[in-house]
N, C-alpha and C. Protein backbone atom coordinates (compact mmCIF):
# COMPACT_ATOMS: atom_id res chain seq x y z
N UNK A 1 -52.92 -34.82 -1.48
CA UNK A 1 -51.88 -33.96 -0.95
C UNK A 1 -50.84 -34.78 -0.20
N UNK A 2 -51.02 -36.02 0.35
CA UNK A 2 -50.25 -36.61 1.19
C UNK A 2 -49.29 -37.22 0.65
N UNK A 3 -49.70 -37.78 -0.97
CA UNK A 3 -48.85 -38.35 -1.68
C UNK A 3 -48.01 -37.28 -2.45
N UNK A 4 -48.18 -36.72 -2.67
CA UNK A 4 -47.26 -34.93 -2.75
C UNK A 4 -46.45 -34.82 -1.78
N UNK A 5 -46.55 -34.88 -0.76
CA UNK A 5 -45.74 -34.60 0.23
C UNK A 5 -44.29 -35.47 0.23
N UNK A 6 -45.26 -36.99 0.22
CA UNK A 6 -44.07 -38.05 0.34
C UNK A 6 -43.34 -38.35 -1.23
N UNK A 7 -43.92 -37.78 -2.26
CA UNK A 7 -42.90 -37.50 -3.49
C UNK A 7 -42.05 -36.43 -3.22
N UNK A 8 -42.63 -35.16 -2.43
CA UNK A 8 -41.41 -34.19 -2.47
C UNK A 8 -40.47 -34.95 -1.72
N UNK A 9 -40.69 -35.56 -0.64
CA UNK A 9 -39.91 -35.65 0.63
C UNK A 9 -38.66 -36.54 0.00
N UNK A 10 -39.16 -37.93 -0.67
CA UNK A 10 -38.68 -38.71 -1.29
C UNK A 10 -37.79 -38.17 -2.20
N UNK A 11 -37.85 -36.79 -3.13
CA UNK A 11 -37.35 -36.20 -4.09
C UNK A 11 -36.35 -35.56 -3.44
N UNK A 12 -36.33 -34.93 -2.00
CA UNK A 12 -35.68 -34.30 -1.58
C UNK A 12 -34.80 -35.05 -0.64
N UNK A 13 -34.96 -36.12 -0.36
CA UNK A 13 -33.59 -37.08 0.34
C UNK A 13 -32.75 -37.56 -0.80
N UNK A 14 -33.53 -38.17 -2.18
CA UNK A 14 -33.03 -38.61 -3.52
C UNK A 14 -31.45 -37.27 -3.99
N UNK A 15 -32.04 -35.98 -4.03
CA UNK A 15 -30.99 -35.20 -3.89
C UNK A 15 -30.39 -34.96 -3.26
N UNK A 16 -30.30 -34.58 -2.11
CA UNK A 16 -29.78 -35.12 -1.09
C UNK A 16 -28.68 -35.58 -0.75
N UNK A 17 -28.38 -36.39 -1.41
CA UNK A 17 -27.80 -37.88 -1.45
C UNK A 17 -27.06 -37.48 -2.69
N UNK A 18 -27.28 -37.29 -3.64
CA UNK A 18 -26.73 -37.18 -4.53
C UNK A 18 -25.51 -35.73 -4.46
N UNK A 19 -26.38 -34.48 -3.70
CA UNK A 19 -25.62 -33.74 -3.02
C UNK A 19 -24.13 -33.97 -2.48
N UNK A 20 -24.70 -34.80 -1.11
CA UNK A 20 -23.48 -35.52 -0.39
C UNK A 20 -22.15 -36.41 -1.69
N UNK A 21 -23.01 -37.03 -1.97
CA UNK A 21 -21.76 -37.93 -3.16
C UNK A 21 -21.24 -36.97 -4.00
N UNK A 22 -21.34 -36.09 -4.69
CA UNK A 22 -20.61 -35.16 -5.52
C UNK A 22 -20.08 -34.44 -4.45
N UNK A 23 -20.10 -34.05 -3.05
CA UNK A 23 -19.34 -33.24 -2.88
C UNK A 23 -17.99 -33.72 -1.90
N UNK A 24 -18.58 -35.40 -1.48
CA UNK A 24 -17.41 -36.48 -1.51
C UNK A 24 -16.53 -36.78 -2.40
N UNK A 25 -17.06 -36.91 -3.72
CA UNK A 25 -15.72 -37.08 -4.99
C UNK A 25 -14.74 -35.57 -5.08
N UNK A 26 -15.93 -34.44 -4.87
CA UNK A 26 -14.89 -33.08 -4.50
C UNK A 26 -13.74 -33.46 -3.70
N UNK A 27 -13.73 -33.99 -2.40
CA UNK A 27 -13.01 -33.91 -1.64
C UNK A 27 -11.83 -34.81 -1.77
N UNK A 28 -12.57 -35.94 -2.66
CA UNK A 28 -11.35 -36.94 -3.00
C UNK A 28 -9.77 -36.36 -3.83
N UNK A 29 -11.02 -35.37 -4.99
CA UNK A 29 -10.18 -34.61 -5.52
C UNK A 29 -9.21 -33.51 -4.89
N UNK A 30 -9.26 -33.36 -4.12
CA UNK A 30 -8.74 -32.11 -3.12
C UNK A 30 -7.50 -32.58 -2.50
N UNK A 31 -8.00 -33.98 -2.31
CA UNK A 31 -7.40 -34.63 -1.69
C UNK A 31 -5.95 -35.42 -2.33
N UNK A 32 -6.67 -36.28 -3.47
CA UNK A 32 -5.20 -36.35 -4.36
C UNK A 32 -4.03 -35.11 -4.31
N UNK A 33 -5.26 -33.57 -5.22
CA UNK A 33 -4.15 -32.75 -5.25
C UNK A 33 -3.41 -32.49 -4.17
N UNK A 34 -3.68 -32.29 -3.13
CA UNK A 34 -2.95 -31.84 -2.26
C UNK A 34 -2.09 -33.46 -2.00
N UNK A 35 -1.59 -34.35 -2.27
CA UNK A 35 -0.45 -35.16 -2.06
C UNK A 35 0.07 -34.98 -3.01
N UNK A 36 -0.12 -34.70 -4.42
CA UNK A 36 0.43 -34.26 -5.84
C UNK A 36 1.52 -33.30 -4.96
N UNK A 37 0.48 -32.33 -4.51
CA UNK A 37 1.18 -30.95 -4.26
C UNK A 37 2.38 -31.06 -2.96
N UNK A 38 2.10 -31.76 -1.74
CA UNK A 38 2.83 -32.33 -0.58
C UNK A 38 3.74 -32.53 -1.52
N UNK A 39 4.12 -33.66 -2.80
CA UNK A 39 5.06 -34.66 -3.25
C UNK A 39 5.67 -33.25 -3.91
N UNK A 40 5.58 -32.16 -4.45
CA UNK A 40 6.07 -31.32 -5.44
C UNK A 40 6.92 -30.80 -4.39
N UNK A 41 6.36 -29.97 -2.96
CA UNK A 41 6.65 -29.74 -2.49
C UNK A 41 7.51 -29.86 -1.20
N UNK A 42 7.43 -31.17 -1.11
CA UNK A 42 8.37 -31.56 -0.30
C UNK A 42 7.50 -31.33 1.15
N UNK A 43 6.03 -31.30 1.40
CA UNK A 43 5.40 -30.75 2.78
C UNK A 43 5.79 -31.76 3.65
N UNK A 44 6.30 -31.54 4.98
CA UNK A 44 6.08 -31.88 6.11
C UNK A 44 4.60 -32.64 6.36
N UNK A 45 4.25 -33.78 7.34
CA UNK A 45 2.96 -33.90 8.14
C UNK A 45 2.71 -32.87 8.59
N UNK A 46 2.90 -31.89 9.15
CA UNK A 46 2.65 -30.94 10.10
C UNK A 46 2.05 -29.93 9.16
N UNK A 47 3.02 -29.58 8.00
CA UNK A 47 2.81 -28.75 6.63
C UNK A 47 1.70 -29.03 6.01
N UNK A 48 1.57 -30.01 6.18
CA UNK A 48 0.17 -30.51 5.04
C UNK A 48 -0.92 -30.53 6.37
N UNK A 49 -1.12 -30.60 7.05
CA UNK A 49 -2.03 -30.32 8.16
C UNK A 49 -2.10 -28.83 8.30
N UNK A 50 -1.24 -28.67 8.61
CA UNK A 50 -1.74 -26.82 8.02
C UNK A 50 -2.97 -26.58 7.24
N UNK A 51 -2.52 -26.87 5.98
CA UNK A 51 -2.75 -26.38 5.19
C UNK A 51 -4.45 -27.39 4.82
N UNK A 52 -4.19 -28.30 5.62
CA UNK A 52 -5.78 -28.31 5.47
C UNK A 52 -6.79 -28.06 6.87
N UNK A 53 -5.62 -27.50 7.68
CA UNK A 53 -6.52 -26.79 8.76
C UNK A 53 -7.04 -25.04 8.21
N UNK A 54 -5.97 -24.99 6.95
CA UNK A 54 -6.61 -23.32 6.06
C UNK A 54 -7.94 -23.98 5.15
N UNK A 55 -8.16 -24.89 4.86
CA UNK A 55 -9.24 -25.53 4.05
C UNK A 55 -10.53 -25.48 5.00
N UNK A 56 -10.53 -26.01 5.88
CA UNK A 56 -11.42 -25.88 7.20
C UNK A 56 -11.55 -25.15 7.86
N UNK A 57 -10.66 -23.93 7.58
CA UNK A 57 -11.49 -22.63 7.83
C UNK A 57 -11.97 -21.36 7.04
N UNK A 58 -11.66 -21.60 5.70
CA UNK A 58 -11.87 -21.04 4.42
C UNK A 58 -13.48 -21.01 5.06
N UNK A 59 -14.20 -20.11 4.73
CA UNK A 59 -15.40 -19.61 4.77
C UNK A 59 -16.37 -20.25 3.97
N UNK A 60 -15.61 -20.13 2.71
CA UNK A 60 -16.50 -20.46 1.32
C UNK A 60 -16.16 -21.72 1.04
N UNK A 61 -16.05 -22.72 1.46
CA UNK A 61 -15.78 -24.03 1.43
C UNK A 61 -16.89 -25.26 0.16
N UNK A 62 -18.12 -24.92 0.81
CA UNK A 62 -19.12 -25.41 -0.28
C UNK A 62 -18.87 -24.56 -1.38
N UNK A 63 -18.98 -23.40 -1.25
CA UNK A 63 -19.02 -22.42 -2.62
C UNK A 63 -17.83 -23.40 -3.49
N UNK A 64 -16.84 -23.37 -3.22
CA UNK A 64 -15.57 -23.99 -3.60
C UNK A 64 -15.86 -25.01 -4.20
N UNK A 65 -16.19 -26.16 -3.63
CA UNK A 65 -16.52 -27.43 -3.66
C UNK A 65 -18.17 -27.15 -5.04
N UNK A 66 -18.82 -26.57 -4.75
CA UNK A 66 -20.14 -26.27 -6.07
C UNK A 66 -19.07 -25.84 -7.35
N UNK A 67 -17.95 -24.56 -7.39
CA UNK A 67 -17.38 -24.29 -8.49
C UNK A 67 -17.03 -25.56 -8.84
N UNK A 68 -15.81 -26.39 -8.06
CA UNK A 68 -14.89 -27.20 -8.95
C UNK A 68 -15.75 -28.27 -9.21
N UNK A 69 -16.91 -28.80 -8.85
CA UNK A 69 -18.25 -29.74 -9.61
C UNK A 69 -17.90 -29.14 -10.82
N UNK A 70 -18.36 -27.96 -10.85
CA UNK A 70 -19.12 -27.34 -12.34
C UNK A 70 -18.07 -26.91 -13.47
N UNK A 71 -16.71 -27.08 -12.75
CA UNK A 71 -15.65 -27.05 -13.59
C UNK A 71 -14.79 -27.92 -14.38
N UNK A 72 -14.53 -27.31 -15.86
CA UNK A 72 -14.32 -28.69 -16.77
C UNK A 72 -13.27 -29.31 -16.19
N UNK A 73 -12.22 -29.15 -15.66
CA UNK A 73 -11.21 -29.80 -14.96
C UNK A 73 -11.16 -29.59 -13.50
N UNK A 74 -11.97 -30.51 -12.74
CA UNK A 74 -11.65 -30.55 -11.66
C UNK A 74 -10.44 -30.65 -10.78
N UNK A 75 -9.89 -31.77 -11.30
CA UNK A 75 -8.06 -31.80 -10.95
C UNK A 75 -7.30 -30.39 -10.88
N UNK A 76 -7.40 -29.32 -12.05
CA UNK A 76 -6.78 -28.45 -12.46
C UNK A 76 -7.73 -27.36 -11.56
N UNK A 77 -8.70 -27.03 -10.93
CA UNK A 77 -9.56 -26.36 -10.52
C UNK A 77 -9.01 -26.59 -8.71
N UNK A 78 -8.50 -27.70 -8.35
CA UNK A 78 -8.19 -28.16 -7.29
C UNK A 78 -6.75 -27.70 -6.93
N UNK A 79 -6.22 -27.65 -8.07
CA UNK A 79 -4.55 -27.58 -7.44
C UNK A 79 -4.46 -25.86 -7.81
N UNK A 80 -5.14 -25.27 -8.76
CA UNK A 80 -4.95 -23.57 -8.80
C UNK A 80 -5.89 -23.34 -7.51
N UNK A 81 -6.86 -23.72 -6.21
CA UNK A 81 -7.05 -23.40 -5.42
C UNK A 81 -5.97 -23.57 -3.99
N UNK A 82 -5.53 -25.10 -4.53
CA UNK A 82 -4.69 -25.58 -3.05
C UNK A 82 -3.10 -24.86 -3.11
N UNK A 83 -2.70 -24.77 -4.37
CA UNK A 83 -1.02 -24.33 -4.50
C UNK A 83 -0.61 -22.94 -3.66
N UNK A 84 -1.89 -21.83 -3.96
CA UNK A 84 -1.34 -21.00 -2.63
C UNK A 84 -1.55 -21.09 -1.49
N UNK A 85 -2.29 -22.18 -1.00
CA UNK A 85 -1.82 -21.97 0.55
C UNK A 85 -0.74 -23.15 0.50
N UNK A 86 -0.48 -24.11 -0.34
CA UNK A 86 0.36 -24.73 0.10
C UNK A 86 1.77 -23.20 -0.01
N UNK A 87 1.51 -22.68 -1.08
CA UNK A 87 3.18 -21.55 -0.64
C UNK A 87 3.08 -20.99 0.44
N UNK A 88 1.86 -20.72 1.08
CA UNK A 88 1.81 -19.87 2.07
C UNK A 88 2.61 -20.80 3.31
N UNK A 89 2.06 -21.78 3.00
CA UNK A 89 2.87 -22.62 3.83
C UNK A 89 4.77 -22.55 3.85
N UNK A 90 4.80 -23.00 2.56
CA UNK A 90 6.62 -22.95 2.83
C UNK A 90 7.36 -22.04 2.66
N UNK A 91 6.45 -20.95 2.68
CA UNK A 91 7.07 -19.66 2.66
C UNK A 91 7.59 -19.76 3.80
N UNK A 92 6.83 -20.02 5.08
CA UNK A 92 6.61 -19.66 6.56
C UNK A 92 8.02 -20.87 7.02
N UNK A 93 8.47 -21.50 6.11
CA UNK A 93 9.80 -22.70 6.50
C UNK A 93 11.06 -21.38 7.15
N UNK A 94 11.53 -22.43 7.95
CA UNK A 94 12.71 -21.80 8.11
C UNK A 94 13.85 -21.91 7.19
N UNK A 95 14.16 -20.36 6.86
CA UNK A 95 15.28 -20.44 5.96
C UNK A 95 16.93 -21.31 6.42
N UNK A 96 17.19 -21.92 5.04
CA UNK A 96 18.61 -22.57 4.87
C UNK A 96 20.01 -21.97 5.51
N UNK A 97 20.52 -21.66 6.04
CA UNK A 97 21.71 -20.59 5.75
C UNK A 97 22.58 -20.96 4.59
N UNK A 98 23.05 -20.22 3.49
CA UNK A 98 23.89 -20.20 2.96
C UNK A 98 24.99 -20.91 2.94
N UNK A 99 25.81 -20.62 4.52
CA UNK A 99 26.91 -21.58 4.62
C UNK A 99 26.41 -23.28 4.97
N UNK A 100 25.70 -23.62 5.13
CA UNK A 100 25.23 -24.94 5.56
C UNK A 100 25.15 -25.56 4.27
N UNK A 101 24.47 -24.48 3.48
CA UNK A 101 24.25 -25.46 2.15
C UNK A 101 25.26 -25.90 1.41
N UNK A 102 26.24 -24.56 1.37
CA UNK A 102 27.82 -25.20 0.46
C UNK A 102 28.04 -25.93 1.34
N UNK A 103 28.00 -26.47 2.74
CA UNK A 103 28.74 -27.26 3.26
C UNK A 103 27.89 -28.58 2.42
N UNK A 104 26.53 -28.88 2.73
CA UNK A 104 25.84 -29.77 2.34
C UNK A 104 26.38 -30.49 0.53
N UNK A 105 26.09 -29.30 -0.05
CA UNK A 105 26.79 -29.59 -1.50
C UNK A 105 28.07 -29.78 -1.63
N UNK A 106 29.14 -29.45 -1.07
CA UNK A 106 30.11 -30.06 -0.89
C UNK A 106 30.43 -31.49 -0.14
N UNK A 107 29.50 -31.73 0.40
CA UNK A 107 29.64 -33.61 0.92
C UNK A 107 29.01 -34.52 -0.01
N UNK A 108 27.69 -34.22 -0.46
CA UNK A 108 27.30 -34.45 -1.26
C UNK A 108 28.29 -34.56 -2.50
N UNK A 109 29.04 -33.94 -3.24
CA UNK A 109 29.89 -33.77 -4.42
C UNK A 109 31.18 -35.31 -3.84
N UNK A 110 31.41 -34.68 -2.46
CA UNK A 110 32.36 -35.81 -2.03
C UNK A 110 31.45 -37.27 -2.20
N UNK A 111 30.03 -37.57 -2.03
CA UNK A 111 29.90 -38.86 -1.75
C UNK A 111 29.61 -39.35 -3.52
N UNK A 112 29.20 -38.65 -4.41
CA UNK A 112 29.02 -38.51 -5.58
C UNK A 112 30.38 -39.29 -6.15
N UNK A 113 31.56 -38.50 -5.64
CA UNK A 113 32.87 -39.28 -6.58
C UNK A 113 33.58 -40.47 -5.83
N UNK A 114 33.08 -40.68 -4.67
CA UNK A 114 33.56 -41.92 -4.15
C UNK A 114 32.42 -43.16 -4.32
């Protein structure tokens, strides 16, 4: 029985471990996407901290992290989870005004032909 024990025990740190490392490459992945997604989006430091302070409090976090393991595209499993809170995020930007921008595109146009 004792050697039973120390095979389960052994069996059960062996997974374990293996646990932890797949759900480290998860995060790597999470992690790319969301600079993919920062770079698409143009996020702020502050913006992208957000938005992984909504990651860290998502409830279902492992659940998350077990799907996109088991999903054929992890990459693609990563960025259809992260893209809405990244909108949620720049939704929450402060809007442009109108007149600022023709002003903007109009200097712009000026530095364009000189």
């Amino acid at each position: 029985m004792g050697g039973t024990a120390v095979a389960s025990r052994a069996t059960s740190v062996v997974l374990n471990r293996l646990v932890e490392d797949d759900a480290t490459k998860m995060l790597k992945i999470v992690e790319a996407a969301l600079a993919d997604l920062g770079s698409v989006y143009l996020l702020s430091e502050r913006e992208a901290e957000n938005v992984v302070e909504k990651l860290k409090q998502c409830g279902d976090l492992g659940t998350r992290l077990q799907e996109m393991f088991a999903a054929g595209d992890r990459s693609d499993y990563a960025m259809l989870w992260l893209r809405p809170l990244v909108e949620d995020e720049v939704k929450a930007r402060k809007k442009v005004r109108a007149q600022f921008a023709r002003s903007m595109a109009g200097a712009m146009e000026e530095i364009e032909l000189n």
